[in-house]
Protein backbone atom coordinates (compact mmCIF):
# COMPACT_ATOMS: atom_id res chain seq x y z
CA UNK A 1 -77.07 35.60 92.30
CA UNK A 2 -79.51 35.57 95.26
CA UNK A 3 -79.18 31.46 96.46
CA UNK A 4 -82.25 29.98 96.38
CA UNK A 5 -82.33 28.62 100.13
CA UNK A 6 -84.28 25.71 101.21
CA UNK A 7 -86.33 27.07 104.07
CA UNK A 8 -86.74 26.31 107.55
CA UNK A 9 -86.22 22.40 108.99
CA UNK A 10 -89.24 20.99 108.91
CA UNK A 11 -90.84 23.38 106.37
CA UNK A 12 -90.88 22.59 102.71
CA UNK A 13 -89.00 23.91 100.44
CA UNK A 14 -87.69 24.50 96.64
CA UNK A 15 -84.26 24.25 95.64
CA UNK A 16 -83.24 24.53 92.38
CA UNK A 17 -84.22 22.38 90.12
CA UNK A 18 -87.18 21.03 91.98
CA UNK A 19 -90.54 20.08 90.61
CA UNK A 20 -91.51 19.11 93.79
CA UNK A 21 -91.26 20.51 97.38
CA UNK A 22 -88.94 18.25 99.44
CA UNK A 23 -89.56 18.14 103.36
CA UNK A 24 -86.28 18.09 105.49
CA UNK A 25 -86.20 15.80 108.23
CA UNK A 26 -83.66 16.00 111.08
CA UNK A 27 -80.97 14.21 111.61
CA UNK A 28 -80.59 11.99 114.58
CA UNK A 29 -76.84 10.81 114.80
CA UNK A 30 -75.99 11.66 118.43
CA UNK A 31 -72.58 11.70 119.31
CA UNK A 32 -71.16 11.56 115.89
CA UNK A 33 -73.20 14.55 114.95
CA UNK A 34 -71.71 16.51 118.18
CA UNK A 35 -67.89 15.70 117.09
CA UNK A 36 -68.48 16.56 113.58
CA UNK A 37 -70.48 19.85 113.88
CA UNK A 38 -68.02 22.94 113.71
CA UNK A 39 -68.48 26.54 114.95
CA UNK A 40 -68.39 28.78 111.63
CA UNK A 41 -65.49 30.81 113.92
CA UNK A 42 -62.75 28.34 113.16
CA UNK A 43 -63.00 28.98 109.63
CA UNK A 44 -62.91 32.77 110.01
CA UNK A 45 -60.08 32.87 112.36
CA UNK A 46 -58.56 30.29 109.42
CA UNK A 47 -58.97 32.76 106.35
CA UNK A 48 -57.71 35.62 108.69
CA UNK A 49 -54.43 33.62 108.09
CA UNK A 50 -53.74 34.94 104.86
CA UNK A 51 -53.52 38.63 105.35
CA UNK A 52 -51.50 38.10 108.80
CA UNK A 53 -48.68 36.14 108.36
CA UNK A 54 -46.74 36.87 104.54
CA UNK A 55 -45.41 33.37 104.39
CA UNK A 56 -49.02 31.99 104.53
CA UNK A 57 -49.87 34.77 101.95
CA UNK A 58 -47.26 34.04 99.02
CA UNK A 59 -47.46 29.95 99.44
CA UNK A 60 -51.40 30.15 98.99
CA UNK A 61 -51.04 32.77 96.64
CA UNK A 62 -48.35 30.78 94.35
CA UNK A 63 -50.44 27.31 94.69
CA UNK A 64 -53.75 28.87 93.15
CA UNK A 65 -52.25 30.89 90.69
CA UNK A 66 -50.37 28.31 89.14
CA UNK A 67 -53.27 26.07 89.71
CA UNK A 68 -55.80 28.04 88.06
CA UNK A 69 -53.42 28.71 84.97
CA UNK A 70 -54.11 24.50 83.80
CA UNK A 71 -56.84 24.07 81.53
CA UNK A 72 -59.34 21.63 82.33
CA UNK A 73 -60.91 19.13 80.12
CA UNK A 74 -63.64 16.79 79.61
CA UNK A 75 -63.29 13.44 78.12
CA UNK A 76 -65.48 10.71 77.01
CA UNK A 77 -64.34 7.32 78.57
CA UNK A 78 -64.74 4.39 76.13
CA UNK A 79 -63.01 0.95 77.63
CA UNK A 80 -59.81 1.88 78.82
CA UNK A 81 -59.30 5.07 76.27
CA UNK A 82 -60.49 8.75 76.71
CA UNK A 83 -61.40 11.06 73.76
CA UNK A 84 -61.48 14.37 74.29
CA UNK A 85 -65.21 16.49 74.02
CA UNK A 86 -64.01 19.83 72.96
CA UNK A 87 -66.21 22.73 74.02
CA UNK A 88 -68.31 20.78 76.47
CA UNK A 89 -71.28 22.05 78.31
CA UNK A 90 -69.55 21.98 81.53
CA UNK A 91 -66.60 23.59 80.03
CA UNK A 92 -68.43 26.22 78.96
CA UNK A 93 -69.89 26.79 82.34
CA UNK A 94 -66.39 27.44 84.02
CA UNK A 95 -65.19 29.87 81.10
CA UNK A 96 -68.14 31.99 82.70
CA UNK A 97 -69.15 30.32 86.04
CA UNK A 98 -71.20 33.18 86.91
CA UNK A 99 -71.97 36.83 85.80
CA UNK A 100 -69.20 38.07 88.40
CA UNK A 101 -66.90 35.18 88.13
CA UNK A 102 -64.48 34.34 85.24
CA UNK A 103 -62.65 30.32 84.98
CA UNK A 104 -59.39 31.41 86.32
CA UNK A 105 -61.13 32.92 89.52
CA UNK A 106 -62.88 29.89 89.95
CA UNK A 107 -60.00 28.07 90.23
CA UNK A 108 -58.23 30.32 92.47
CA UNK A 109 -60.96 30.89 94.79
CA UNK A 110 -61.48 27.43 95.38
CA UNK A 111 -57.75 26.34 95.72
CA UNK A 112 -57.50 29.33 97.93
CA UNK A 113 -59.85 27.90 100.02
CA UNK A 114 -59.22 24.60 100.15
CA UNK A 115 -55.33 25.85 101.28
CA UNK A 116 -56.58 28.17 104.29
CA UNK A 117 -59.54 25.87 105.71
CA UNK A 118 -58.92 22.95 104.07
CA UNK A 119 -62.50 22.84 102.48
CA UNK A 120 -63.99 24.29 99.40
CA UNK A 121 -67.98 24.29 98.61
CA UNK A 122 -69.59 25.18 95.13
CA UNK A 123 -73.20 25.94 94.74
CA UNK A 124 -74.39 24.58 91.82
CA UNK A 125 -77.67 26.31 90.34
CA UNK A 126 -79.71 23.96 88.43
CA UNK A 127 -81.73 23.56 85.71
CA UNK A 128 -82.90 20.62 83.89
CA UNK A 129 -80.74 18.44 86.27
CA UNK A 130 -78.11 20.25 84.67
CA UNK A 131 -76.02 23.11 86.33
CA UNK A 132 -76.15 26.23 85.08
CA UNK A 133 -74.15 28.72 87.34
CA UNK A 134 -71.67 27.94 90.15
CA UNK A 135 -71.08 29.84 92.90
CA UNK A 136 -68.16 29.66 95.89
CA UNK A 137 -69.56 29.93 99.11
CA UNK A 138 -66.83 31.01 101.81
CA UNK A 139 -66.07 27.69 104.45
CA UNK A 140 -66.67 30.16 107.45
CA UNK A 141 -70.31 30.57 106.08
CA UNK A 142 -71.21 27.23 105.12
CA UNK A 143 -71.27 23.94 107.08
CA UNK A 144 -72.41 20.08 106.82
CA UNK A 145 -75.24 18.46 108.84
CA UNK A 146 -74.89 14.95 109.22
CA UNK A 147 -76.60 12.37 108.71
CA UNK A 148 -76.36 8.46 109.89
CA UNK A 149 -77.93 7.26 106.72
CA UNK A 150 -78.11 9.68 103.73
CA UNK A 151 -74.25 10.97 104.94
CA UNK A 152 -75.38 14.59 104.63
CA UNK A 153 -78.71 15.67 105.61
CA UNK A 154 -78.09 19.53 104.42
CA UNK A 155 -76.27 22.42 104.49
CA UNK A 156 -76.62 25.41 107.34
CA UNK A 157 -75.65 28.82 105.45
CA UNK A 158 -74.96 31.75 108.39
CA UNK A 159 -75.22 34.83 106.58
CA UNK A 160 -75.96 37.72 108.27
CA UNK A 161 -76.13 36.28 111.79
CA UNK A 162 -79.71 33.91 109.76
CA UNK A 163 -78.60 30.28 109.24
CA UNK A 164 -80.44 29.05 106.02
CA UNK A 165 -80.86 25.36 104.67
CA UNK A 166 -79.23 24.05 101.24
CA UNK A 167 -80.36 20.70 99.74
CA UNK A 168 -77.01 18.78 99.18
CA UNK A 169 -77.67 17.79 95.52
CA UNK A 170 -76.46 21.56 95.09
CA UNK A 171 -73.14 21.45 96.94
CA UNK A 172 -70.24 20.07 95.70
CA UNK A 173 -67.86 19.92 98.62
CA UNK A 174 -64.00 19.75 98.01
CA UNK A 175 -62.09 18.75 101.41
CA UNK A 176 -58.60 17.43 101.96
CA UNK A 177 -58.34 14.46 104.42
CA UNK A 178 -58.33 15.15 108.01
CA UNK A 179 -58.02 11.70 110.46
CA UNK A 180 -60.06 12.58 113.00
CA UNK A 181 -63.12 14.15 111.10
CA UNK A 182 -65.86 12.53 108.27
CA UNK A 183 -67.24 15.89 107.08
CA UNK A 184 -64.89 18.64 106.94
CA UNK A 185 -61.27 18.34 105.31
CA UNK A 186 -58.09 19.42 107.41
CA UNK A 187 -56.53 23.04 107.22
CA UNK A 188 -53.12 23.17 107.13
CA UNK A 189 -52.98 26.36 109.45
CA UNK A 190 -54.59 23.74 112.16
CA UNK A 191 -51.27 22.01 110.82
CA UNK A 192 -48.97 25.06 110.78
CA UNK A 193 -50.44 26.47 114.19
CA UNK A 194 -47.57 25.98 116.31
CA UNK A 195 -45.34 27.61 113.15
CA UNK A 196 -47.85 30.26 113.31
CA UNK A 197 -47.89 30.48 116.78
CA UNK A 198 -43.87 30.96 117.13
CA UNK A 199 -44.06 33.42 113.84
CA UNK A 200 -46.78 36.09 115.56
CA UNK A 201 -44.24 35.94 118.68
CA UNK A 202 -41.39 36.84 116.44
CA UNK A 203 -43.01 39.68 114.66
CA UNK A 204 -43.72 40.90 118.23
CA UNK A 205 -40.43 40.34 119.47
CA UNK A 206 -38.97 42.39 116.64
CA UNK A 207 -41.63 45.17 116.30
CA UNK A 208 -41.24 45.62 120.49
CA UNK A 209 -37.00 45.60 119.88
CA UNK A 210 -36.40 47.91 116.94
CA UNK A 211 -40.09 50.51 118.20
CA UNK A 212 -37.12 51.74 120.42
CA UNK A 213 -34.63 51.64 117.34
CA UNK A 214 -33.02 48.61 118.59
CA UNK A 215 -31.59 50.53 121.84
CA UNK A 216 -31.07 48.26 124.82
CA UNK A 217 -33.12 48.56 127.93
CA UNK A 218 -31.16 50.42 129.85
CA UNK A 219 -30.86 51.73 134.03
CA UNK A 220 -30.92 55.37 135.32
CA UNK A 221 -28.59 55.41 138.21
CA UNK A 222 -27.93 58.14 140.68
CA UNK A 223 -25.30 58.12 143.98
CA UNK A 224 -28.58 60.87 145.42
CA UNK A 225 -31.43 59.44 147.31
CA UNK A 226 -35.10 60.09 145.17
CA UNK A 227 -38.22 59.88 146.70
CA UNK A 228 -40.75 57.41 144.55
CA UNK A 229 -42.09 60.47 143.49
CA UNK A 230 -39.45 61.72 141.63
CA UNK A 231 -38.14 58.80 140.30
CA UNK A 232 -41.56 58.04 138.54
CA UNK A 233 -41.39 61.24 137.29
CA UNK A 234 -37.84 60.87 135.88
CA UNK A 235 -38.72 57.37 134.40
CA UNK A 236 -41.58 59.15 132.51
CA UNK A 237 -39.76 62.18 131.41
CA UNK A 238 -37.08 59.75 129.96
CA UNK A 239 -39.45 57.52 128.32
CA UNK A 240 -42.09 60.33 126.46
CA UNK A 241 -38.38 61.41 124.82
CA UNK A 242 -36.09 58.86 123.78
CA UNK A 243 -39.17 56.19 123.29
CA UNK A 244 -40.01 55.42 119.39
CA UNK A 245 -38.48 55.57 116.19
CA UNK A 246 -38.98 59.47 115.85
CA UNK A 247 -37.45 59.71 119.02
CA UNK A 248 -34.81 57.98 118.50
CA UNK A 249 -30.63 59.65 118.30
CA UNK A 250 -31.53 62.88 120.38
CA UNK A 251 -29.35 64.30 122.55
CA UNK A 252 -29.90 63.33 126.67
CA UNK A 253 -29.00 66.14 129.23
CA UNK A 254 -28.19 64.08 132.25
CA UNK A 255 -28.38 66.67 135.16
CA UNK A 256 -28.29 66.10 139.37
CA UNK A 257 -25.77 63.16 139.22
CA UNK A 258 -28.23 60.86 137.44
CA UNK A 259 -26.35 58.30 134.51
CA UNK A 260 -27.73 56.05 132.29
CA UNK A 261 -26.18 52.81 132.08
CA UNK A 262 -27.12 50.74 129.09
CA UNK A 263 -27.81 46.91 129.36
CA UNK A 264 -26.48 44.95 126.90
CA UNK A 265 -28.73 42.37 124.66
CA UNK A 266 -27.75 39.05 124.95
CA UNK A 267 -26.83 36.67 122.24
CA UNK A 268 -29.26 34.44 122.85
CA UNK A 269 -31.69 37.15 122.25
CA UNK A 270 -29.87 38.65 118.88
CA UNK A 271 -29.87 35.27 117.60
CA UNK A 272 -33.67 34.83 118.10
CA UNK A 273 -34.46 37.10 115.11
CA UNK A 274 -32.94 34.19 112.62
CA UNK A 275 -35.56 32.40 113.70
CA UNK A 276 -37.55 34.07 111.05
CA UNK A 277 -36.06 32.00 108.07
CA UNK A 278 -36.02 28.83 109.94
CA UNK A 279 -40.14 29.29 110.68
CA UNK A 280 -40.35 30.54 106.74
CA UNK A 281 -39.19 27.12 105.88
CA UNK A 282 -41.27 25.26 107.76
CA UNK A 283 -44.18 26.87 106.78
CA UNK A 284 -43.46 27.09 103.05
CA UNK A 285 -42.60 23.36 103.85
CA UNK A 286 -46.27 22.52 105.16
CA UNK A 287 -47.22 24.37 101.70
CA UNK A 288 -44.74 22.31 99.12
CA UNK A 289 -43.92 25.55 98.12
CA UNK A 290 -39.59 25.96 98.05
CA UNK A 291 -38.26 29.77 98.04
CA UNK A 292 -37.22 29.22 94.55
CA UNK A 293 -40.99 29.00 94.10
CA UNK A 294 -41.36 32.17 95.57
CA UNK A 295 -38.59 34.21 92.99
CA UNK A 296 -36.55 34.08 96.38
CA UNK A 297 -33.42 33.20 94.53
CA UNK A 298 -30.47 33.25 97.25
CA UNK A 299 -28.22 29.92 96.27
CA UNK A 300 -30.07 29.03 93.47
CA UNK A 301 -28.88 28.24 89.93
CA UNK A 302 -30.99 27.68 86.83
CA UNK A 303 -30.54 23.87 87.55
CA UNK A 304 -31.81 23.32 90.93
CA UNK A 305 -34.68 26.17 89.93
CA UNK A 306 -35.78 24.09 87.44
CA UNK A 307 -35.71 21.01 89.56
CA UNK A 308 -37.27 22.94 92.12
CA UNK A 309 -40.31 23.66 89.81
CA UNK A 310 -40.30 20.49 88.58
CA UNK A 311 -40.93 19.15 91.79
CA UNK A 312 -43.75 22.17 92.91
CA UNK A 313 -45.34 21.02 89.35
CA UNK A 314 -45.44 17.14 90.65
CA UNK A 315 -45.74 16.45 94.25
CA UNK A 316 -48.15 19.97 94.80
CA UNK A 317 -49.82 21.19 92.26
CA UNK A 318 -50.68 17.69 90.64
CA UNK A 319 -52.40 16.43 93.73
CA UNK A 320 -54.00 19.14 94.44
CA UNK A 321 -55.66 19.43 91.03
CA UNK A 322 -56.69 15.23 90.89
CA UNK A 323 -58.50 16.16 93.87
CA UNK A 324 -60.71 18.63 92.49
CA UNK A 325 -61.06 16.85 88.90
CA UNK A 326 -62.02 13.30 90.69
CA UNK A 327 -64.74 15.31 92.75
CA UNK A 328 -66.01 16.80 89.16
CA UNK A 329 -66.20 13.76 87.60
CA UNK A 330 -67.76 11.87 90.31
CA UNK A 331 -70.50 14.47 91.29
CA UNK A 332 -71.10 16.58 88.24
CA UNK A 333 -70.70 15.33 85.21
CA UNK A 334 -72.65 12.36 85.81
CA UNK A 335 -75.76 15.07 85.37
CA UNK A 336 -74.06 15.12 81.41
CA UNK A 337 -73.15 11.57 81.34
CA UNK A 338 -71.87 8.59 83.21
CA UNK A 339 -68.97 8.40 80.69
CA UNK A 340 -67.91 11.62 80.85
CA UNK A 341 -64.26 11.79 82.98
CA UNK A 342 -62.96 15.38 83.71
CA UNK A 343 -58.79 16.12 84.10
CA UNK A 344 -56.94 18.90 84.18
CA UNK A 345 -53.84 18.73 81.51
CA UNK A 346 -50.77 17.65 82.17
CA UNK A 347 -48.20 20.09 82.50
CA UNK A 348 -44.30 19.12 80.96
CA UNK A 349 -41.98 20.20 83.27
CA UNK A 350 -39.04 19.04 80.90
CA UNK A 351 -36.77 21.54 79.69
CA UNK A 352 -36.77 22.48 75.77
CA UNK A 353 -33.42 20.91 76.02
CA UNK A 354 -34.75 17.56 77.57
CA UNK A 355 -37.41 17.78 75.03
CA UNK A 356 -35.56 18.26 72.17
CA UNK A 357 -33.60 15.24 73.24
CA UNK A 358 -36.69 12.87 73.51
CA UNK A 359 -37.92 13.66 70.01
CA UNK A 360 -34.27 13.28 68.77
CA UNK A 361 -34.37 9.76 70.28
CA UNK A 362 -37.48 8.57 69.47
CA UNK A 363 -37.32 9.53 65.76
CA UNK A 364 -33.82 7.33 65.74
CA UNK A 365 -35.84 4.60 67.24
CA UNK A 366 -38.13 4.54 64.35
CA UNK A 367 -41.26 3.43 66.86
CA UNK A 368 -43.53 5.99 65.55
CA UNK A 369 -45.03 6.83 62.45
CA UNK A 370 -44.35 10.28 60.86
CA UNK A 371 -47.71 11.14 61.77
CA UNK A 372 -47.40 9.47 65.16
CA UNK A 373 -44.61 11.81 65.55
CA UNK A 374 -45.99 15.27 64.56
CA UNK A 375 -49.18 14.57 66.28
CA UNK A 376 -47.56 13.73 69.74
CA UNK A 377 -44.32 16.16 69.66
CA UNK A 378 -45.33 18.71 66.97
CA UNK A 379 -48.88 19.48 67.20
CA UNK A 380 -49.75 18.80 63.30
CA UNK A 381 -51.64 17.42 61.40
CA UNK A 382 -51.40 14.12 58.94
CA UNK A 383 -49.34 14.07 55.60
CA UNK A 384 -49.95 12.32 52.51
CA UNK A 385 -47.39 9.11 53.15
CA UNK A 386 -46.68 9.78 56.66
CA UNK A 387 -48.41 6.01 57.68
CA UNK A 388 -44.38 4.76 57.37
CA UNK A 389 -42.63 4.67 60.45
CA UNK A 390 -39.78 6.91 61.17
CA UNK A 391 -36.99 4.00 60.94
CA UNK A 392 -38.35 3.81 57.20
CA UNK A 393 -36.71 7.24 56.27
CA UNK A 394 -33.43 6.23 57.31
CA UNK A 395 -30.22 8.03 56.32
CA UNK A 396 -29.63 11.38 55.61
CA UNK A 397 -33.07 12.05 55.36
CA UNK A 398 -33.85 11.40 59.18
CA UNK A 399 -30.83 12.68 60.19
CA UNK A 400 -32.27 16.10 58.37
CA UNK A 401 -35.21 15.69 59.79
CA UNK A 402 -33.80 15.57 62.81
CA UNK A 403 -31.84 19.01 62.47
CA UNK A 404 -35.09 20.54 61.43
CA UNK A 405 -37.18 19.45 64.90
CA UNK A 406 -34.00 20.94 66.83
CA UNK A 407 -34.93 24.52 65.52
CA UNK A 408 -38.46 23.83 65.74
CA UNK A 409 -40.68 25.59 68.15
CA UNK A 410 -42.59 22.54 69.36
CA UNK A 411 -44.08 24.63 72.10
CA UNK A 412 -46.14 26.95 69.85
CA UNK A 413 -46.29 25.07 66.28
CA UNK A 414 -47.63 27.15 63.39
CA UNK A 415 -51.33 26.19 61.45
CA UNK A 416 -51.22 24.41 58.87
């Protein structure tokens, strides 16, 4: 989709879903304006992250694509209750966002952003007030002008070395919190740059010590006297054949009295290579992604995995995903409907066993109806006398029922 850019500053222009041309006026906000105001670099170098440094790559990676899996929903908001709106107009504009884009890249795209830079922008075409086609515009192509009064003024676009105008009714901007800036969200590479920092210097460190096959520097001694002459030329013949990992385990001819004598690596210098893991975990860390996450599976057991992904399901992707949903309902679907509350669904990180316990206790503690109970745990429909509450069965009968539920597949209940 060509973007249908707003012009020059002071020119008028059309953006979608204008009737009539709009005139931007610059902002005057002095200093605020010059702390705020990014170069489009810092973003760049920010997405260059991923496809350096592996640990940055599989966090990100893991984050989005669980992300992306959760279905998200649109509800009506009456009081303090929300009803569901199956197959709403915005939902059907994220199973096909654009002609190129399908839901779950959405998703990804903009959790992948928001994870590298920190912000995430979606152009919204309109049409009728209504959006019609989203696109995700890269953060080290797009950013905020500010404004003292209207908060955003508009949106410079650098493509092509051309900087183009957006109207901000068709930006929906997702940024994390950052404590020094209004405008722009925090990365957490900006976070993770000293972990980043110490990571490149290890990969050096190692490429530089095992280029040579992990052979110690070593000295080429001789009792004769060499002119500098020679000795260069020794020290070059020496390196052009034992340098490298091809040339590594050949045979050396020592001739005219000259020895090598190796230097041995100290253990402060072996030991530097374990800084590897140590980094890993403080990146991942920064993430609130574990190893387990990851299918690294070194010391752990089914019940600390499970925990583990219990916890990635909570404290990461659950915040993450409120973010984005609040921003939707606070900036889009208003254009539907001021009642009109989007969420993302809940994901059970219970185990079938701690599931299957739950339903076994709260059909003994009769506080549900039977068609309370095969709504919430079973996915089914009502039943002709199923207004009694469970404690009403009583006996054998419950405890039957009971048995039944246990060899039930809750998580994939047949039609009725």
């Amino acid at each position: 989709m060509k973007l249908p850019w707003i012009g020059e500053i002071g020119r008028k222009y059309i953006s979608s879903g204008d009737e009539v041309p709009i005139t931007i006026q610059v902002a005057t906000v002095g200093g605020d304006m010059e702390g705020e105001l990014e170069d489009y670099s810092i973003y760049d170098n920010q997405s260059k992250a991923m496809h350096q440094f592996v640990w940055i790559y599989a966090a990100v990676t893991r984050i989005a694509e669980t992300a992306a899996m959760i279905p998200f929903q649109v509800y009506t908001r009456k009081g303090e209750n929300l009803t569901p709106e199956y197959d709403h107009e915005f939902e059907q504009l994220i199973r096909e966002p654009s002609p190129h884009m399908s839901r779950f890249e959405l998703w990804e795209q903009t959790l992948v952003h928001l994870e590298l830079q920190g912000n995430a922008y979606w152009y919204l075409e309109l049409a009728g007030g209504k959006p019609v086609q989203i696109e995700v515009i890269r953060p080290h192509q797009i950013l905020p002008h500010p404004h003292v009064k209207k908060y955003i003024d508009y949106y410079v676009y650098s493509v092509n070395g051309a900087e183009k105008y957006i109207d901000p009714k068709n930006i929906i901007h997702f940024k994390r919190y950052h404590p020094k800036k209004k405008y722009v969200g925090l990365s957490a590479i900006e976070a993770a740059s000293r972990s980043l920092n110490l990571e490149d210097r290890v990969y050096g460190y190692n490429n530089s010590f095992f280029g040579n096959n992990a052979t110690p520097r070593g000295i080429l001694t001789t009792d004769a006297t060499l002119s500098p002459e020679v000795q260069k030329r020794i020290e070059k013949a020496w390196r052009d054949r034992f340098k490298g990992d091809e040339q590594s385990h050949k045979t050396a001819l020592m001739m005219g009295g000259v020895k090598f004598q190796a230097v041995a690596l100290p253990p402060k210098d072996a030991e530097f290579v374990t800084l590897k893991s140590l980094n890993r975990d403080e990146i991942l860390a920064i993430y609130g992604v574990s190893t387990a996450n990851l299918g690294i599976v070194k010391d752990v057991n089914k019940s600390n995995a499970e925990a583990m992904y219990n916890m990635f399901i909570r404290d990461t992707i659950r915040p993450k995903l409120t973010r984005i949903a609040e921003k939707i309902t606070s900036q889009i679907l208003p254009m539907y409907s001021d009642k009109s509350v989007g969420k993302f669904d809940e994901v059970s990180t219970e185990t079938k066993d701690q599931k299957l316990s739950e339903m076994s206790t709260i059909a003994k503690a009769g506080v549900l109806t039977v068609n309370e109970y095969r709504a919430r745990y079973l996915g089914l429909g009502n039943v002709k006398g199923g207004d009694v509450l469970m404690a009403a069965i009583g006996g054998k009968e419950l405890e039957d029922f009971i048995g039944e539920i246990k060899g039930y597949e809750y998580s994939n209940p047949p039609e009725e």
